[in-house]
PDB file of N, CA and C in Angstrom:
ATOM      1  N   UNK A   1      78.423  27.771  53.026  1.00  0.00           N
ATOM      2  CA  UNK A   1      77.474  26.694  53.346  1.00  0.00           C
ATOM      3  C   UNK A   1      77.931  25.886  54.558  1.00  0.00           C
ATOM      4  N   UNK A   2      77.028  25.578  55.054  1.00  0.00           N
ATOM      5  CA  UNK A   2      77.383  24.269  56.546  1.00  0.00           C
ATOM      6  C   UNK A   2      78.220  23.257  55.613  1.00  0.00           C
ATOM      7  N   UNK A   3      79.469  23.199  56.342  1.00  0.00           N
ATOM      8  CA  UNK A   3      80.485  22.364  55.709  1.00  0.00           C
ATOM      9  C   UNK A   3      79.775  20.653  56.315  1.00  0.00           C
ATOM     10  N   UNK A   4      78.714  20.829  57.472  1.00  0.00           N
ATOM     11  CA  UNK A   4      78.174  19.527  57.835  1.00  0.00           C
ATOM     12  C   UNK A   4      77.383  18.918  56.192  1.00  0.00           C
ATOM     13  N   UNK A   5      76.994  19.374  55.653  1.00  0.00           N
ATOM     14  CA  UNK A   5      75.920  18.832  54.511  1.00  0.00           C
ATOM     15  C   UNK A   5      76.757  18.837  53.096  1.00  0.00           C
ATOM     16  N   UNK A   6      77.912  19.096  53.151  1.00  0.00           N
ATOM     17  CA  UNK A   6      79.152  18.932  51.434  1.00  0.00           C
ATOM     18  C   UNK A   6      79.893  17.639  51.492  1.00  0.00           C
ATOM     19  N   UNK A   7      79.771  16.514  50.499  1.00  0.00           N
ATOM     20  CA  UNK A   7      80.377  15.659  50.513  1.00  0.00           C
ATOM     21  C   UNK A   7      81.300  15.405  49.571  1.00  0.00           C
ATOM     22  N   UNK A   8      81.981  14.978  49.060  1.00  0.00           N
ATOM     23  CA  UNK A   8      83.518  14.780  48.662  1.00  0.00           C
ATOM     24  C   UNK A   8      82.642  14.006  47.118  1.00  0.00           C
ATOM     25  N   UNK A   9      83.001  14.441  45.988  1.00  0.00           N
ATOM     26  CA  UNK A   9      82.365  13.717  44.885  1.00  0.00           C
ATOM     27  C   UNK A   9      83.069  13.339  43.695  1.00  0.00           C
ATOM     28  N   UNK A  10      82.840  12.056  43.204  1.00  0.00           N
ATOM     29  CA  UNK A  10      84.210  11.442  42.638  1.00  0.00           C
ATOM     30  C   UNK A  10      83.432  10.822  41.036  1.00  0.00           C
ATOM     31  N   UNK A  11      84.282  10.745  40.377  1.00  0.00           N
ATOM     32  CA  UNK A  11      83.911  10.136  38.820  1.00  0.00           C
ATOM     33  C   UNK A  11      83.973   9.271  38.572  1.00  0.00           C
ATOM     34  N   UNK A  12      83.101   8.233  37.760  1.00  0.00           N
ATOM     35  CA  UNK A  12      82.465   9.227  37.427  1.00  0.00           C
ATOM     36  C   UNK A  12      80.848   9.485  37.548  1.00  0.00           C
ATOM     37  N   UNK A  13      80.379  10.318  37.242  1.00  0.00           N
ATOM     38  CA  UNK A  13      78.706  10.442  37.577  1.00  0.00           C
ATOM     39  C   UNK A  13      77.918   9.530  36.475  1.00  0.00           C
ATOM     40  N   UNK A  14      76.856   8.986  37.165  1.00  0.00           N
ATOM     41  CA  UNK A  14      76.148   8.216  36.625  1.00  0.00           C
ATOM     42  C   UNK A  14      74.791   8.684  36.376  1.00  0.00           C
ATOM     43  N   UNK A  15      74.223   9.019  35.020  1.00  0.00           N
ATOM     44  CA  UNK A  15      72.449   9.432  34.969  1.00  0.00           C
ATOM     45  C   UNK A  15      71.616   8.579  33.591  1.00  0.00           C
ATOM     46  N   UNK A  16      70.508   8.743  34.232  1.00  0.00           N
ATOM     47  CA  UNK A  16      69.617   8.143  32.490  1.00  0.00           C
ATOM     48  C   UNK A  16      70.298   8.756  31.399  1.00  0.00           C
ATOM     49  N   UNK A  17      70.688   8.365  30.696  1.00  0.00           N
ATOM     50  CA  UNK A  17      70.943   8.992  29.025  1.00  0.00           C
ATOM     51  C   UNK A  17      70.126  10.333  28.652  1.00  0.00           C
ATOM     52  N   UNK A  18      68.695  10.183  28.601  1.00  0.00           N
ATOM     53  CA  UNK A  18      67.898  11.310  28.363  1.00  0.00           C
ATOM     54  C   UNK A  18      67.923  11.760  29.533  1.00  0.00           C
ATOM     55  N   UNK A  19      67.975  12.350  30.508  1.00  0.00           N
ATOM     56  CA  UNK A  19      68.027  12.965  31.891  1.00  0.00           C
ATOM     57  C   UNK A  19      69.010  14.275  31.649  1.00  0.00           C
ATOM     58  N   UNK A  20      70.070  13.180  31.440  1.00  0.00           N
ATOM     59  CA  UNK A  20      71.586  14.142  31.117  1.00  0.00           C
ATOM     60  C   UNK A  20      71.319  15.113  29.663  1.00  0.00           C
ATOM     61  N   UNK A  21      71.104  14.578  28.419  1.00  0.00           N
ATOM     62  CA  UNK A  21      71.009  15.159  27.678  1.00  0.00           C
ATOM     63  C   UNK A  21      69.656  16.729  27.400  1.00  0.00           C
ATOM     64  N   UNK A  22      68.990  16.363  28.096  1.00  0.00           N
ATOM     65  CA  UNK A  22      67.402  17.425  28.501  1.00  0.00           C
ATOM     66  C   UNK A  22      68.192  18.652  29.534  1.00  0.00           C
ATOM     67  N   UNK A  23      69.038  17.897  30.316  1.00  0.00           N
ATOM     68  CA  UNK A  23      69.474  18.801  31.090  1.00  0.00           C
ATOM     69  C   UNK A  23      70.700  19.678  30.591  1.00  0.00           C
ATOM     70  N   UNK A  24      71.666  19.010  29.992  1.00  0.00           N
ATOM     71  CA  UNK A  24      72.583  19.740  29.207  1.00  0.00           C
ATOM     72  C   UNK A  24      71.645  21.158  28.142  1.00  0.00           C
ATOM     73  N   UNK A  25      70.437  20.583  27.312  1.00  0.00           N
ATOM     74  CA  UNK A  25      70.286  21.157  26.253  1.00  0.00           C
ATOM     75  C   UNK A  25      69.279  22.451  26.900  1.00  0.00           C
ATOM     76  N   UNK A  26      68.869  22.156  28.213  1.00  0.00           N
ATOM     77  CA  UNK A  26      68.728  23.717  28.838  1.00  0.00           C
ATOM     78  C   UNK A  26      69.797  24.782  29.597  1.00  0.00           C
ATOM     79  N   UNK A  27      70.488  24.331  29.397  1.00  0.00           N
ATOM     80  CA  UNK A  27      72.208  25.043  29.996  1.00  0.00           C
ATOM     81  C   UNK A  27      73.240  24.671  29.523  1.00  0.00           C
ATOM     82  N   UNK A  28      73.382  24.596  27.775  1.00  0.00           N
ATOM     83  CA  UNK A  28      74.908  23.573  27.586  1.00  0.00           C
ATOM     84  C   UNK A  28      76.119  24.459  28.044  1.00  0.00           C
ATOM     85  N   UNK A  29      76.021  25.574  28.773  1.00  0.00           N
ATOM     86  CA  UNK A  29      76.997  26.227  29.671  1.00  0.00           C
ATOM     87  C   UNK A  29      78.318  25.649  30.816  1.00  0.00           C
ATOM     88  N   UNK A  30      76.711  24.639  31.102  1.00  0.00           N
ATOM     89  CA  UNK A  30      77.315  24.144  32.652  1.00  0.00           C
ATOM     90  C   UNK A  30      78.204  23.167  32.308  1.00  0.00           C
ATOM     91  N   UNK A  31      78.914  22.868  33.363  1.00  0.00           N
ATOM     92  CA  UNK A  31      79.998  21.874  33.547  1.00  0.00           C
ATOM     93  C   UNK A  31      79.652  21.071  34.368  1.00  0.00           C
ATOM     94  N   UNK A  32      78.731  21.091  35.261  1.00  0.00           N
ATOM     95  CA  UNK A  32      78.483  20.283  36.530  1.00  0.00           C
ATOM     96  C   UNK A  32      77.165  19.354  36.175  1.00  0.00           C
ATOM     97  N   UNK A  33      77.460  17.906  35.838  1.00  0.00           N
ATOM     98  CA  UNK A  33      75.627  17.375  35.531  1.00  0.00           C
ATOM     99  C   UNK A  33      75.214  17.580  36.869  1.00  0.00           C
ATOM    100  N   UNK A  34      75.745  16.915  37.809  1.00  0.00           N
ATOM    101  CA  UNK A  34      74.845  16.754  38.822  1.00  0.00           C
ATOM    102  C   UNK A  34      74.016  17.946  39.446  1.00  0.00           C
ATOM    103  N   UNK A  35      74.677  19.099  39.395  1.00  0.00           N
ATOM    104  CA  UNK A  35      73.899  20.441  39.754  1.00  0.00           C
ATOM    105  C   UNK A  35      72.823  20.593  38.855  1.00  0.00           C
ATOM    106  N   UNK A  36      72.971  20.190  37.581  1.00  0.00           N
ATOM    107  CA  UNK A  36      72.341  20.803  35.812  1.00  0.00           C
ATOM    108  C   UNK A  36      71.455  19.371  36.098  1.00  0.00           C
ATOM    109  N   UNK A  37      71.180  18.383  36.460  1.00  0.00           N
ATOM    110  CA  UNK A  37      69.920  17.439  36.564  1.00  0.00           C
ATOM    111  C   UNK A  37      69.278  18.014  37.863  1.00  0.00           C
ATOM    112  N   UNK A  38      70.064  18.376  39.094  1.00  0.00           N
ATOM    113  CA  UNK A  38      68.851  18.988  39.854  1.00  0.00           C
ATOM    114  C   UNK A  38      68.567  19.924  39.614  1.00  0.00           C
ATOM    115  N   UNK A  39      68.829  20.934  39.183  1.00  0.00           N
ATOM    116  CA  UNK A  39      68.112  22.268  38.542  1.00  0.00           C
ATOM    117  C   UNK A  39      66.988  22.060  37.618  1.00  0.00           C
ATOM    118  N   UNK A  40      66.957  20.733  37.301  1.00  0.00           N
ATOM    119  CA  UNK A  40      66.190  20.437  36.266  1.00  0.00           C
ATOM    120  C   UNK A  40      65.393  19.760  36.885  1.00  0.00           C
ATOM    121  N   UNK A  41      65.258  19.580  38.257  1.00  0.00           N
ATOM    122  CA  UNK A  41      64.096  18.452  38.371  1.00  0.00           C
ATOM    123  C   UNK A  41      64.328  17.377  39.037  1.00  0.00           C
ATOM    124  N   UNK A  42      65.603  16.923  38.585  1.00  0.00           N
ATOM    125  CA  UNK A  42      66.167  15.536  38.581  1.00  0.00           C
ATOM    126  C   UNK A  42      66.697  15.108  40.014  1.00  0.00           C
ATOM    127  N   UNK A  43      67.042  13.892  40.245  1.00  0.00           N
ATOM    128  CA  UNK A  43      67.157  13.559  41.270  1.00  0.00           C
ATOM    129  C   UNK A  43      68.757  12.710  41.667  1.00  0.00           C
ATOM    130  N   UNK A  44      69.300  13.499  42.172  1.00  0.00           N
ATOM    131  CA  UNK A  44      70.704  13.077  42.365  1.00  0.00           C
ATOM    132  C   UNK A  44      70.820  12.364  43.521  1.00  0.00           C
ATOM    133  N   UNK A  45      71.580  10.810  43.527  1.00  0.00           N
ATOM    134  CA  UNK A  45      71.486   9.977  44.649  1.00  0.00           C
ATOM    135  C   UNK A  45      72.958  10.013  44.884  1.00  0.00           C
ATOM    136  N   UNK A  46      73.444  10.220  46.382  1.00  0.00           N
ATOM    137  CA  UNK A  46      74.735   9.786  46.618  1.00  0.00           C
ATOM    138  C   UNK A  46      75.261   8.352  46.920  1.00  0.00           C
ATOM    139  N   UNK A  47      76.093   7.667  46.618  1.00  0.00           N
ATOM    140  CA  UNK A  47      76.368   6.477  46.967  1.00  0.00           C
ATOM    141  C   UNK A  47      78.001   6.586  47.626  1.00  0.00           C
ATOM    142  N   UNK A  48      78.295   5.934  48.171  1.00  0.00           N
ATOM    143  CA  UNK A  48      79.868   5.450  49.063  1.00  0.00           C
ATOM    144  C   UNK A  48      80.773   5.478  48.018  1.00  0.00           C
ATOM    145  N   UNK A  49      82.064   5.674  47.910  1.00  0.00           N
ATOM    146  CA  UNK A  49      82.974   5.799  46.986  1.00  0.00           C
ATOM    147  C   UNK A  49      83.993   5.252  47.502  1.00  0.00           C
ATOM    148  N   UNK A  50      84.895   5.333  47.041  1.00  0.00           N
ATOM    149  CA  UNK A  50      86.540   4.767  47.248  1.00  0.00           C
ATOM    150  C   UNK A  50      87.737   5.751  47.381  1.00  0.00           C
ATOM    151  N   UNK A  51      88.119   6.074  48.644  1.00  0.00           N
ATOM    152  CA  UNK A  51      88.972   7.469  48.838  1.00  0.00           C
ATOM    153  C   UNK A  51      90.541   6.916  47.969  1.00  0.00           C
ATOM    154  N   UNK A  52      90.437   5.633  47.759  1.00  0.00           N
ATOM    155  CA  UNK A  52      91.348   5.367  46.235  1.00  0.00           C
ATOM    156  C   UNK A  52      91.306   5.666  44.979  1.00  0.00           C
ATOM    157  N   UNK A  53      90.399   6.144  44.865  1.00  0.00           N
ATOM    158  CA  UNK A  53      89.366   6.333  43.352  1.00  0.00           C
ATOM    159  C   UNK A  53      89.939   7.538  42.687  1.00  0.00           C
ATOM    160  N   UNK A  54      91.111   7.572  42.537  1.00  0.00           N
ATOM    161  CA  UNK A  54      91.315   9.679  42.277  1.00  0.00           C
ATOM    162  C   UNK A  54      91.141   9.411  40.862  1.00  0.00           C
ATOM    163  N   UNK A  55      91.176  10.874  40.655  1.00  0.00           N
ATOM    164  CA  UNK A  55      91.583  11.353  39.247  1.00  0.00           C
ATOM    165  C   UNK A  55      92.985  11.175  39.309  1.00  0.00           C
ATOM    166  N   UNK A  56      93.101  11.371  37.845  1.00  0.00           N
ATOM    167  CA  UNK A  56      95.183  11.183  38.097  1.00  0.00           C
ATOM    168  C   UNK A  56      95.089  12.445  37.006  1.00  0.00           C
ATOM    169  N   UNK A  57      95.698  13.522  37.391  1.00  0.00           N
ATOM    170  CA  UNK A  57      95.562  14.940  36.239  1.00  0.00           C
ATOM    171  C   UNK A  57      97.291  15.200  36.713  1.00  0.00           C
ATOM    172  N   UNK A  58      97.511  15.025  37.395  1.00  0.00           N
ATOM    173  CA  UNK A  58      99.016  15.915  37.745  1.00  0.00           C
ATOM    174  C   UNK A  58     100.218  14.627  37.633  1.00  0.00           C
ATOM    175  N   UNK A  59     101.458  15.534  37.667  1.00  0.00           N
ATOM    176  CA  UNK A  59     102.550  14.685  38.176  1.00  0.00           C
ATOM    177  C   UNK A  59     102.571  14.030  39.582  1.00  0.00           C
ATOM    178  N   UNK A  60     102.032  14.771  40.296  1.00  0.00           N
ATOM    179  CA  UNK A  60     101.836  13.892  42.017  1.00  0.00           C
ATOM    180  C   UNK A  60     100.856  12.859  42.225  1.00  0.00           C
ATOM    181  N   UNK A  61     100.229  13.168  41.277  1.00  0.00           N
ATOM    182  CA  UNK A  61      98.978  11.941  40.653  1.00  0.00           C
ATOM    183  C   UNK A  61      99.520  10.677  40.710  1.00  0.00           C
ATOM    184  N   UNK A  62      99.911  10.986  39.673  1.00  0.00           N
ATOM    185  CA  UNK A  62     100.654  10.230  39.189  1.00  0.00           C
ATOM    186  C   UNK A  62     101.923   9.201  39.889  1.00  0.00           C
ATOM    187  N   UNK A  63     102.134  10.141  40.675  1.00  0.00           N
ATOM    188  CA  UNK A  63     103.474   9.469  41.924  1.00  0.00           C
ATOM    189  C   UNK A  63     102.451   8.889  42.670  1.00  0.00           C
ATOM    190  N   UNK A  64     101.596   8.999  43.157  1.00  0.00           N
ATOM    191  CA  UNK A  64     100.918   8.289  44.352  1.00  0.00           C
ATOM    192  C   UNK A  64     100.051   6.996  43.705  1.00  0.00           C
ATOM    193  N   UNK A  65     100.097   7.183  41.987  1.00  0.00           N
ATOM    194  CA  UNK A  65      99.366   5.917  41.905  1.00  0.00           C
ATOM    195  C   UNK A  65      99.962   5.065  41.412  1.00  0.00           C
ATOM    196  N   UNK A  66     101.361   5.563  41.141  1.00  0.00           N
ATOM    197  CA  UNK A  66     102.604   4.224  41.342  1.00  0.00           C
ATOM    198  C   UNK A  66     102.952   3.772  42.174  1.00  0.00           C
ATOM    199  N   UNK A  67     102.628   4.704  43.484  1.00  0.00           N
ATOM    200  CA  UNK A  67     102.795   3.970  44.941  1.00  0.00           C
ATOM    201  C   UNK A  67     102.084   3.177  45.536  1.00  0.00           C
ATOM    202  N   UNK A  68     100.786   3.747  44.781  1.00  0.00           N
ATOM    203  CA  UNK A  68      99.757   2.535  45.206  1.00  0.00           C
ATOM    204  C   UNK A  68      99.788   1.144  44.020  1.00  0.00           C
ATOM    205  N   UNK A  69     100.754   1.057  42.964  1.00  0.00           N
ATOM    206  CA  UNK A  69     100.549   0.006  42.553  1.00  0.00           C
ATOM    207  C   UNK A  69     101.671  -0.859  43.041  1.00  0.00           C
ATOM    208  N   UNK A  70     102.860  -0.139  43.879  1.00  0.00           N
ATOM    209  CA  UNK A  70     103.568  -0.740  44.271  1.00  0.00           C
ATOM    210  C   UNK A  70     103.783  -1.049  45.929  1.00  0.00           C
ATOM    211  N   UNK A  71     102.284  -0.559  46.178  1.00  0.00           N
ATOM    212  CA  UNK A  71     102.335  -1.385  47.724  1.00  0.00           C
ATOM    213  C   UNK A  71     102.587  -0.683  48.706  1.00  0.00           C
ATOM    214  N   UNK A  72     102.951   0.653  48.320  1.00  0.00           N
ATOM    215  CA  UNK A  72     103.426   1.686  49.422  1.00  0.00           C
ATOM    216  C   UNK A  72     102.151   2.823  50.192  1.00  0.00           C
ATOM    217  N   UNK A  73     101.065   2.487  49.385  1.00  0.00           N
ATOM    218  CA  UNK A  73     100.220   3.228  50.752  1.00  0.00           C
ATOM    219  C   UNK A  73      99.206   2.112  50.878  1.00  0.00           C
TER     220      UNK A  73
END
């Protein structure tokens, strides 16, 4: 895909209650809402995020968000 039109997408996702659930219960396969509400119809809005905002899943995660509580990035 044109790497111009892929944007960087962070957690967590926000939808109507029934939106999400209509859309799950025609694919409870998927893992992705936001793909599984537009497949469905639905209408996915992007908004601005925070390139601070990580997930923390790893040990390096984890190191960088002690660094960020201690002032170092």
């Amino acid at each position: 895909p044109d790497r111009r039109q892929l944007v960087a997408v962070q957690t967590p996702q926000a939808f109507r209650a029934k939106v999400l659930r209509d859309a799950h219960a025609s694919n409870p396969e998927s893992t992705d809402d936001a793909t599984l509400v537009e497949t469905n119809g639905g209408r996915v809005v992007v908004v601005h995020g925070d390139p601070l905002n990580r997930k923390l899943t790893t040990p390096e995660d984890m190191n960088w968000a002690r660094a960020i509580t201690r002032g170092e990035v």
